[in-house]
C-alpha atoms as a PDB file:
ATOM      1  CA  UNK A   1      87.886  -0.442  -7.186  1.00  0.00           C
ATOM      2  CA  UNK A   2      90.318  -2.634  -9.521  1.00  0.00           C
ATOM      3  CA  UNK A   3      93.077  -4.823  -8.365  1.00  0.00           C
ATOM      4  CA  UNK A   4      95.445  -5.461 -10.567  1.00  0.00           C
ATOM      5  CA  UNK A   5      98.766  -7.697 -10.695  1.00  0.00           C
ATOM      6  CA  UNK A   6     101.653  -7.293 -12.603  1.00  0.00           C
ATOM      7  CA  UNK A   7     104.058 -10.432 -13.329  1.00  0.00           C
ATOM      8  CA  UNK A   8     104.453 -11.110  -9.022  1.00  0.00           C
ATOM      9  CA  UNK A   9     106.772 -13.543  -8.209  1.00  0.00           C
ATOM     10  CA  UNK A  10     107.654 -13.928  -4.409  1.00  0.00           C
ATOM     11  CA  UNK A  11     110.354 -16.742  -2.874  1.00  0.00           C
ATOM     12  CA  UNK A  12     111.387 -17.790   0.358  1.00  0.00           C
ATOM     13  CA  UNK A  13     114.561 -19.497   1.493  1.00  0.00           C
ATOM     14  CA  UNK A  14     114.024 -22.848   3.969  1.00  0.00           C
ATOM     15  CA  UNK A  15     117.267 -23.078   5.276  1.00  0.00           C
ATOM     16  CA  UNK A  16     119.551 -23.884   1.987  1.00  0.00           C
ATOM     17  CA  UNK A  17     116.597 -23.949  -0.439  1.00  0.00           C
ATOM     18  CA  UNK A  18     114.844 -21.013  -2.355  1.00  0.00           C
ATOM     19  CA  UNK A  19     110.827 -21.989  -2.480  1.00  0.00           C
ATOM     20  CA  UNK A  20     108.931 -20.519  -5.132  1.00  0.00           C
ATOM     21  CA  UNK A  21     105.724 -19.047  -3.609  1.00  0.00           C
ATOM     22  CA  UNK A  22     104.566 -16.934  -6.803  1.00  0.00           C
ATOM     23  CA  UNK A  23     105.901 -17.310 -10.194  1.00  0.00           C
ATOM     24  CA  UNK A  24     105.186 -14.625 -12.480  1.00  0.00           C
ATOM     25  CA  UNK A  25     101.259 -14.099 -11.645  1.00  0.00           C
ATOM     26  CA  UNK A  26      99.417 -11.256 -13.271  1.00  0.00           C
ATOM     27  CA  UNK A  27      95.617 -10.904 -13.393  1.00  0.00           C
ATOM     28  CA  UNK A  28      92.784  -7.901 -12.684  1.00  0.00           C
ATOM     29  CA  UNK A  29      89.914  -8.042 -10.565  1.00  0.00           C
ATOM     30  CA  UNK A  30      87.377  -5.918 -11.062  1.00  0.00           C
ATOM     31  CA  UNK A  31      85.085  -3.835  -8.970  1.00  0.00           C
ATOM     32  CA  UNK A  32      82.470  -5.715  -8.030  1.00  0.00           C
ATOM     33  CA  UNK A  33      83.279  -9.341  -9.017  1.00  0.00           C
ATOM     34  CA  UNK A  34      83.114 -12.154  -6.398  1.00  0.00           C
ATOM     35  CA  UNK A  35      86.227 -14.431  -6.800  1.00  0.00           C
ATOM     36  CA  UNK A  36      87.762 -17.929  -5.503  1.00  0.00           C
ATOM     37  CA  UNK A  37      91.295 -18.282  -5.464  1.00  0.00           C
ATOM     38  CA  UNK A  38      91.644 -22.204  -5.125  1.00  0.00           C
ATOM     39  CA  UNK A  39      94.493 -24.279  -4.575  1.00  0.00           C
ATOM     40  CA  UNK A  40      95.686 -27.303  -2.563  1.00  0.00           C
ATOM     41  CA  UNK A  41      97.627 -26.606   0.488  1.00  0.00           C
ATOM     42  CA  UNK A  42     101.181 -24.393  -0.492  1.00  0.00           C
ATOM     43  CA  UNK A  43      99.755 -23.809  -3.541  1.00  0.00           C
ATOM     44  CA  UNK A  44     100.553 -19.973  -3.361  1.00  0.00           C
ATOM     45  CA  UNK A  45      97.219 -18.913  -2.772  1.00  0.00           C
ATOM     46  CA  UNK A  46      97.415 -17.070   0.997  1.00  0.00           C
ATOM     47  CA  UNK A  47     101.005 -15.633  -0.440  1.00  0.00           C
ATOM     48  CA  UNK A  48      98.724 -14.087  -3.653  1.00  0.00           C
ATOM     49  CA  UNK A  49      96.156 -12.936  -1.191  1.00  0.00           C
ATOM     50  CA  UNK A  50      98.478 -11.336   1.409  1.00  0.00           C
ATOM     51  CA  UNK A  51      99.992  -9.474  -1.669  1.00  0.00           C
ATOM     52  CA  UNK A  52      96.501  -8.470  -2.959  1.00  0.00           C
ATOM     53  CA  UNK A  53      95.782  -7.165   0.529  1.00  0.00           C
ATOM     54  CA  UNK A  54      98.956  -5.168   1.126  1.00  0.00           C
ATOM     55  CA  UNK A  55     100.114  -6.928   4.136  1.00  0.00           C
ATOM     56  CA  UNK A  56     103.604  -8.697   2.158  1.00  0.00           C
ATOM     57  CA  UNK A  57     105.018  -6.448   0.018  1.00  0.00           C
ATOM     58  CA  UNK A  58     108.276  -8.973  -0.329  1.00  0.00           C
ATOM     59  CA  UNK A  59     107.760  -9.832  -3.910  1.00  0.00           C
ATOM     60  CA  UNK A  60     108.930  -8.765  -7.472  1.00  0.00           C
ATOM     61  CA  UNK A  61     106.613  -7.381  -9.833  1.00  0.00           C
ATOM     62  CA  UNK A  62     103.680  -5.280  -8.893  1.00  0.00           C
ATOM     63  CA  UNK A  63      99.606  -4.760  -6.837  1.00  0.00           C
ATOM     64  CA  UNK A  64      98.104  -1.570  -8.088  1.00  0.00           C
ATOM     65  CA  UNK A  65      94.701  -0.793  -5.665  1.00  0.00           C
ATOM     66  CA  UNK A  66      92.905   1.395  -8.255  1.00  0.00           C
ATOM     67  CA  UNK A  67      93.676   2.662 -11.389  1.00  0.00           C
ATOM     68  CA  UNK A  68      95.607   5.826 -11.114  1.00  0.00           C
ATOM     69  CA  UNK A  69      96.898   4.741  -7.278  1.00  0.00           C
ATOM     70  CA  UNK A  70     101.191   3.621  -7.322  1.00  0.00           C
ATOM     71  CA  UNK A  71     101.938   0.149  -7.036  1.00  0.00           C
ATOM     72  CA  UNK A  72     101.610  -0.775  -2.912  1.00  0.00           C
ATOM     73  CA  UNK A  73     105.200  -1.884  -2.839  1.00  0.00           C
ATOM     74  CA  UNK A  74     106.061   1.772  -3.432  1.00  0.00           C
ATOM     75  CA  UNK A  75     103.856   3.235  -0.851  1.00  0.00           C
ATOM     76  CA  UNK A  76     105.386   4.209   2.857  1.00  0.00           C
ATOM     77  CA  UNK A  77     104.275   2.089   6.092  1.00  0.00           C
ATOM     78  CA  UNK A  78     101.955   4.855   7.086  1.00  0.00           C
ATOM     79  CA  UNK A  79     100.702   5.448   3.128  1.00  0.00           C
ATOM     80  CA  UNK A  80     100.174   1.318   2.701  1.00  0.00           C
ATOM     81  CA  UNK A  81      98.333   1.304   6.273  1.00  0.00           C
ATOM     82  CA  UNK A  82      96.058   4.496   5.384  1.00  0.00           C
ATOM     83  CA  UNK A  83      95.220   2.529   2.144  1.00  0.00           C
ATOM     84  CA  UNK A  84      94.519  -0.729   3.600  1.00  0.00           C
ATOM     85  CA  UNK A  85      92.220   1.388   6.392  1.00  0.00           C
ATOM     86  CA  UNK A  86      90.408   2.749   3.771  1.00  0.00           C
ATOM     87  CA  UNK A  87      89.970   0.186   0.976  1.00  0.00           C
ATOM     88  CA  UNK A  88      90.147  -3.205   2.346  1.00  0.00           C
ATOM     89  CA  UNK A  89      88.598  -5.715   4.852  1.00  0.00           C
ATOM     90  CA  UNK A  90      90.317  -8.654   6.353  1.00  0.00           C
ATOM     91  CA  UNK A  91      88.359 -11.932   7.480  1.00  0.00           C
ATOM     92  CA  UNK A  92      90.330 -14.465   8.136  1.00  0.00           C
ATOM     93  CA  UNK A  93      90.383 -18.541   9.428  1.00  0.00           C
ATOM     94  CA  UNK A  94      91.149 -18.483  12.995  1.00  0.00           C
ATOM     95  CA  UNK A  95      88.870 -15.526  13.740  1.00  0.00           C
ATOM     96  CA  UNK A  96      91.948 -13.296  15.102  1.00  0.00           C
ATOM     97  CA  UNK A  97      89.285 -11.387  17.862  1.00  0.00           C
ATOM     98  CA  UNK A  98      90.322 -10.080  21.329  1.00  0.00           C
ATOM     99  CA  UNK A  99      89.205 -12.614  23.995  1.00  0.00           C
ATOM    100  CA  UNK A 100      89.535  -9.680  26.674  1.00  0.00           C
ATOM    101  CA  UNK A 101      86.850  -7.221  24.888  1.00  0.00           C
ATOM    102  CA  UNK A 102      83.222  -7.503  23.957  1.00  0.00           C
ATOM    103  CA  UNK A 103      82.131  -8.858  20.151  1.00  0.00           C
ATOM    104  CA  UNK A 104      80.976  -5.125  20.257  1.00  0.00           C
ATOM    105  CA  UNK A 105      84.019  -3.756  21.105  1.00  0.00           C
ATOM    106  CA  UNK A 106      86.132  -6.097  18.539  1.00  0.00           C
ATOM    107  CA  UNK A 107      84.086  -4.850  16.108  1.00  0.00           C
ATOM    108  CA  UNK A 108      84.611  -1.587  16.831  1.00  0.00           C
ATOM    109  CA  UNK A 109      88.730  -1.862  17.249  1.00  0.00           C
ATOM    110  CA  UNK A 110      89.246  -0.029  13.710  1.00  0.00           C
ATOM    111  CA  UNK A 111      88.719   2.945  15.422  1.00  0.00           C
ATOM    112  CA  UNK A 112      91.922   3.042  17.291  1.00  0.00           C
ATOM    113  CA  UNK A 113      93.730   2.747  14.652  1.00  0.00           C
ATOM    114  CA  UNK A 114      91.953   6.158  12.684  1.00  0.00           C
ATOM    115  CA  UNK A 115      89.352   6.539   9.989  1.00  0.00           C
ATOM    116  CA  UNK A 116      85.963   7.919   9.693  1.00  0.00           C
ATOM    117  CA  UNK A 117      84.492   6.565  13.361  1.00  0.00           C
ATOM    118  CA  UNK A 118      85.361   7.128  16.697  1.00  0.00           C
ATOM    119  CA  UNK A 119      83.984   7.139  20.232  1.00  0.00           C
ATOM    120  CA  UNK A 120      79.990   6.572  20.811  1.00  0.00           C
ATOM    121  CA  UNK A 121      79.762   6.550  16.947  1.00  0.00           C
ATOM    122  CA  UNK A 122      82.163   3.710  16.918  1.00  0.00           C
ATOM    123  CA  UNK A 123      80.199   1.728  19.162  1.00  0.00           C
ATOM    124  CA  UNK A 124      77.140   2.822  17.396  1.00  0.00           C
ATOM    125  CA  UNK A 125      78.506   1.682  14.064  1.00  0.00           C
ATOM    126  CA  UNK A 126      79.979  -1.447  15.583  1.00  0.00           C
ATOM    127  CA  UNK A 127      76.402  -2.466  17.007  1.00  0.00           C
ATOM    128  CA  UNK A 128      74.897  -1.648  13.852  1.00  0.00           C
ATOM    129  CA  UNK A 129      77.176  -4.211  12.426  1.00  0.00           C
ATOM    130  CA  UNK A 130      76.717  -6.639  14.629  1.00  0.00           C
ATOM    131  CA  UNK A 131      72.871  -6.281  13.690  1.00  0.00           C
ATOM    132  CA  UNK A 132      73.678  -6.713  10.149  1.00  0.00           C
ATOM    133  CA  UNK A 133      75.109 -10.134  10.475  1.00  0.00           C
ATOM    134  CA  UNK A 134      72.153 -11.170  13.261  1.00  0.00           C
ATOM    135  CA  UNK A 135      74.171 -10.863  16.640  1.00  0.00           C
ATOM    136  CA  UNK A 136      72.771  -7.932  17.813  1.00  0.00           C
ATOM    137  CA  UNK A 137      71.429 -10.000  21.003  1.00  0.00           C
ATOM    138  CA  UNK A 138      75.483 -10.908  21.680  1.00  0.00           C
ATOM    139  CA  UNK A 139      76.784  -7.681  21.508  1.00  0.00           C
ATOM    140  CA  UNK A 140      78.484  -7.716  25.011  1.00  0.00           C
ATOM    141  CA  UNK A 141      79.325 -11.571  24.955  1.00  0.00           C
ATOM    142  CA  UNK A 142      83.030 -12.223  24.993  1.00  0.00           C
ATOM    143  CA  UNK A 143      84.564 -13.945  22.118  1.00  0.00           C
ATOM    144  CA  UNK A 144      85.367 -17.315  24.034  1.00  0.00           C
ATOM    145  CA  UNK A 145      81.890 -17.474  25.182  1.00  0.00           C
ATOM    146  CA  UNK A 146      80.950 -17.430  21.508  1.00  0.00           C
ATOM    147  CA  UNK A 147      80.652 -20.481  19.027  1.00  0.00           C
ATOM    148  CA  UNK A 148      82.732 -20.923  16.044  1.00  0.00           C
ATOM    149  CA  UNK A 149      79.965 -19.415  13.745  1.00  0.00           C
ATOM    150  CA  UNK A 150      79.342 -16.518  15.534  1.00  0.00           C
ATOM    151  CA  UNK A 151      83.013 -15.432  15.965  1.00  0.00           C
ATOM    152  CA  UNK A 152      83.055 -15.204  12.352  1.00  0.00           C
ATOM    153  CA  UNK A 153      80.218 -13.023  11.859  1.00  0.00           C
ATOM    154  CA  UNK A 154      81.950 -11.000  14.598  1.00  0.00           C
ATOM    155  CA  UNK A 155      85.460 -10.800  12.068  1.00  0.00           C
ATOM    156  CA  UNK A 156      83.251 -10.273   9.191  1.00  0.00           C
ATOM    157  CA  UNK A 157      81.286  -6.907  11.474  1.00  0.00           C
ATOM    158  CA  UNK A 158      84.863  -5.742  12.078  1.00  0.00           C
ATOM    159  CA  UNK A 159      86.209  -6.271   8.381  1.00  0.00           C
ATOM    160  CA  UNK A 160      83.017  -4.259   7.161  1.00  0.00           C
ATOM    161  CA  UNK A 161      83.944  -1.293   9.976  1.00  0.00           C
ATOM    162  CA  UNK A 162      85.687   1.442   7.628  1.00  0.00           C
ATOM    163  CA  UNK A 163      83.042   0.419   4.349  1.00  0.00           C
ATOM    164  CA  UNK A 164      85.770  -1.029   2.516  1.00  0.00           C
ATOM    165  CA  UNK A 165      85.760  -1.633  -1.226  1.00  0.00           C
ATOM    166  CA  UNK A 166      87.352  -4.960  -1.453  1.00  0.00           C
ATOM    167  CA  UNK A 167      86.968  -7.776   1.390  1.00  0.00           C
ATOM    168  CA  UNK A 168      89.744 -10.628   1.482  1.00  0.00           C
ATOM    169  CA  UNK A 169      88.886 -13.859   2.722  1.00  0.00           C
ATOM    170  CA  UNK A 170      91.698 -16.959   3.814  1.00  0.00           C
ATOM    171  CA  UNK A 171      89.826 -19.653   4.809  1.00  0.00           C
ATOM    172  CA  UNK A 172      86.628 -18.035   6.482  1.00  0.00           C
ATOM    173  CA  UNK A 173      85.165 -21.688   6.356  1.00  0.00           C
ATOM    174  CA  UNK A 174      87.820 -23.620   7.358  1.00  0.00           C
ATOM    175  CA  UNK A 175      87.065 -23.526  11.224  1.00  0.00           C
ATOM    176  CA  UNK A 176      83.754 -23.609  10.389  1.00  0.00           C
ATOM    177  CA  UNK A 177      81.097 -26.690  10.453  1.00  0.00           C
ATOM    178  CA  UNK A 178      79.508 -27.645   7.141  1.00  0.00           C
ATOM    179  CA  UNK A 179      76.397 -25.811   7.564  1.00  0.00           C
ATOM    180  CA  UNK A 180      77.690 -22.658   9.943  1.00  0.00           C
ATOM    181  CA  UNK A 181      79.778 -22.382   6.651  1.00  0.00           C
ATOM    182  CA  UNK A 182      77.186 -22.088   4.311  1.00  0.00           C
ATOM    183  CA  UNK A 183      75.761 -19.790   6.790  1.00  0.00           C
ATOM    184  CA  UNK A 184      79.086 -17.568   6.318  1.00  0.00           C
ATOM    185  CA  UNK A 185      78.963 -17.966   2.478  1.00  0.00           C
ATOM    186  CA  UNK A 186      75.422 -16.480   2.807  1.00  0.00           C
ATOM    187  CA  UNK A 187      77.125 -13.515   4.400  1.00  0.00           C
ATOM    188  CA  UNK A 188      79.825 -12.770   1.487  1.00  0.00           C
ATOM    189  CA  UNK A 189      77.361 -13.654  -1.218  1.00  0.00           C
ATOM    190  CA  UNK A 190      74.540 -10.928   0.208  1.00  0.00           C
ATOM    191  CA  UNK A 191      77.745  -8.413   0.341  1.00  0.00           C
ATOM    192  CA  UNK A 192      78.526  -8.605  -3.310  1.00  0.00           C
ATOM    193  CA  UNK A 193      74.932  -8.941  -4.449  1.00  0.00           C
ATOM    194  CA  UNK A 194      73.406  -5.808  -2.561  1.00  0.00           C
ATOM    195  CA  UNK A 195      76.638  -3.619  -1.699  1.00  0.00           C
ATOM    196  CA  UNK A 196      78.270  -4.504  -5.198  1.00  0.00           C
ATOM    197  CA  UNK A 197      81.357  -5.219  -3.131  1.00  0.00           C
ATOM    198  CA  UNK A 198      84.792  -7.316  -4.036  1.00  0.00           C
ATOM    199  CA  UNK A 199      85.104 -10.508  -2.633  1.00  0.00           C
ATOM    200  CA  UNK A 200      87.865 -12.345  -3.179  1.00  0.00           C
ATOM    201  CA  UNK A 201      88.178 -15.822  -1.130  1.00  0.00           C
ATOM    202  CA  UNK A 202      91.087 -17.957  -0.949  1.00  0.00           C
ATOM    203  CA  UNK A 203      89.948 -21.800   0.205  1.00  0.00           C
ATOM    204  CA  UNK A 204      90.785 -25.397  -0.861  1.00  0.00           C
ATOM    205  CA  UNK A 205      87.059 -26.391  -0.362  1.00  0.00           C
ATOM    206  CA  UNK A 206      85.395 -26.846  -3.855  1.00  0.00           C
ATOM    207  CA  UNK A 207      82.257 -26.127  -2.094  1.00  0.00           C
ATOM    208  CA  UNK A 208      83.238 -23.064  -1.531  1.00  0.00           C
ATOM    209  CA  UNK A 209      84.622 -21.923  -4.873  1.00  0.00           C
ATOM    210  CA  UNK A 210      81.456 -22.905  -6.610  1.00  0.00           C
ATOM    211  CA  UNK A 211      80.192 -19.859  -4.590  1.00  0.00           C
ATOM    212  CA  UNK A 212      81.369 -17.684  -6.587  1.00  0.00           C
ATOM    213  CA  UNK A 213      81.484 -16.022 -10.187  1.00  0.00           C
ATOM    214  CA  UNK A 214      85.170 -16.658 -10.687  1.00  0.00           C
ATOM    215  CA  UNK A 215      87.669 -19.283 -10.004  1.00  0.00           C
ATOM    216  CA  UNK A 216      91.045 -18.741  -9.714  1.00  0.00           C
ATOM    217  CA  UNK A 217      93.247 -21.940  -9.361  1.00  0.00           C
ATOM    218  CA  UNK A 218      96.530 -21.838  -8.218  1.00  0.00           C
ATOM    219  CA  UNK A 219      99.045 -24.478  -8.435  1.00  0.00           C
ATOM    220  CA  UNK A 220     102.748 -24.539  -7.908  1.00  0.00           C
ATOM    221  CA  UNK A 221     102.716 -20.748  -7.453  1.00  0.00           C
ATOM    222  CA  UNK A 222     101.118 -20.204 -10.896  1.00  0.00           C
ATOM    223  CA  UNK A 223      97.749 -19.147 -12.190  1.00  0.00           C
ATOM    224  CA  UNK A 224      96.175 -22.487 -14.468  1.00  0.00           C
ATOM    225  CA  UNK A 225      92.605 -21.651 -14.704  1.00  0.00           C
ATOM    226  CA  UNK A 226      90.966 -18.369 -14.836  1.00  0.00           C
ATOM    227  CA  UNK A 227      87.389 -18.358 -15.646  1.00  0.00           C
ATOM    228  CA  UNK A 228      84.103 -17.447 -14.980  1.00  0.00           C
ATOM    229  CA  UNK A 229      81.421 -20.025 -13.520  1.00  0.00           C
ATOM    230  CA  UNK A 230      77.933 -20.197 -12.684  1.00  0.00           C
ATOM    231  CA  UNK A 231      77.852 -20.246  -9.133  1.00  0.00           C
ATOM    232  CA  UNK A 232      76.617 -22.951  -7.374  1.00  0.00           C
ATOM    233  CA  UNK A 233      74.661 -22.178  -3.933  1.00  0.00           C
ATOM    234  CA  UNK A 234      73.764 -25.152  -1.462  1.00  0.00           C
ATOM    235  CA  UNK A 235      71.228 -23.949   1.019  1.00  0.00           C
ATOM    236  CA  UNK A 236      72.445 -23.278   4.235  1.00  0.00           C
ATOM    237  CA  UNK A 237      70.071 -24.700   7.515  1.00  0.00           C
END
């Protein structure tokens, strides 16, 4: 599925000043491709990704998810949420899992929200999951009995739940140890390669950019490098 951006710009006011978040970004990713979208800290880069991902729709310009789809900002609440459901994955820095349910049962919350599984065969696809990224053994472990490392693989089992096309990334290291983050990288890398999925990862870590096929850096709000790039894989422990 292609993303595509059309001349986004998106500001915020802090107190009596406008900040410039975006300024006039426009780019396509294409199905398939594995991207980092680097920049130093307020660089713009979670704003671009939170735009890519449907979940701020606060800007000027345009996100089209597909080719013949209307621009997200146009879409309803229930319309954006339906396409998010279907099309997209979330993994984020901090984890964001349920300390009160099972990793199984975090990776199976999709489900409440609608989509293709529900009862036993949400469990079943949730532990099937879990397998996937090696924590079959910890299915009914509760998050804060889990390390850092594993709670990831648990976000990256739930952001795989509905088989989404595109999987957005802020920071999935950035908790992380050095080598539980390689670990991670392994993860998104395997993804792309064998599933042919997007993956597009914000991060500030040059370690982590040279990951991928493309780098996107950010700086100010605006796009000043775009290109493609061997990628560059240290090998995790």
């Amino acid at each position: 599925m292609r993303l595509r951006v059309e001349d986004l710009s998106r500001r915020f006011t802090s107190g009596d000043r406008e900040v410039v978040a975006l300024d006039h970004v426009s780019l396509t990713i294409e199905p398939g491709e594995f991207v980092a979208i680097v920049g130093k800290s307020g660089s713009g880069k979670t704003t671009l990704l939170n735009a890519l991902g449907g979940l701020d729709t606060s800007y000027q310009g345009a996100v089209f998810l597909g080719d013949d789809a209307p621009p997200l900002h146009g879409l309803s609440e229930p319309e954006l949420a339906r396409a998010r459901q279907r099309h997209l994955g979330y993994v984020f820095q901090h984890f964001n899992l349920l300390d009160h349910l099972s990793a199984l049962e975090n990776v199976a919350l999709p489900a409440f929200f609608g989509g293709e599984f529900a009862g036993a065969p949400a469990l079943a696809r949730a532990a099937q999951l879990l397998a996937h990224v090696g924590l079959e053994a910890l299915a009914h472990t509760r998050p804060p009995l889990l390390s850092g490392g594993q709670k990831q693989r648990v976000a990256i089992a739930r952001a795989l739940f509905q088989n989404p096309d595109i999987l957005l990334c802020d920071e999935p290291t950035g908790s992380l140890d050095h080598a539980t983050g390689l670990q991670i990288l392994d993860i998104f890398e395997s993804l792309n390669r064998t599933r042919n999925m997007t993956v597009i990862l914000v991060t500030h870590e040059r370690h982590v950019a040279a990951r991928a096929r493309r780098r996107i850096v950010i700086d100010q709000g605006r796009v000043i490098e775009d290109a493609l790039q061997t990628p560059h894989r240290e090998v995790s422990a």
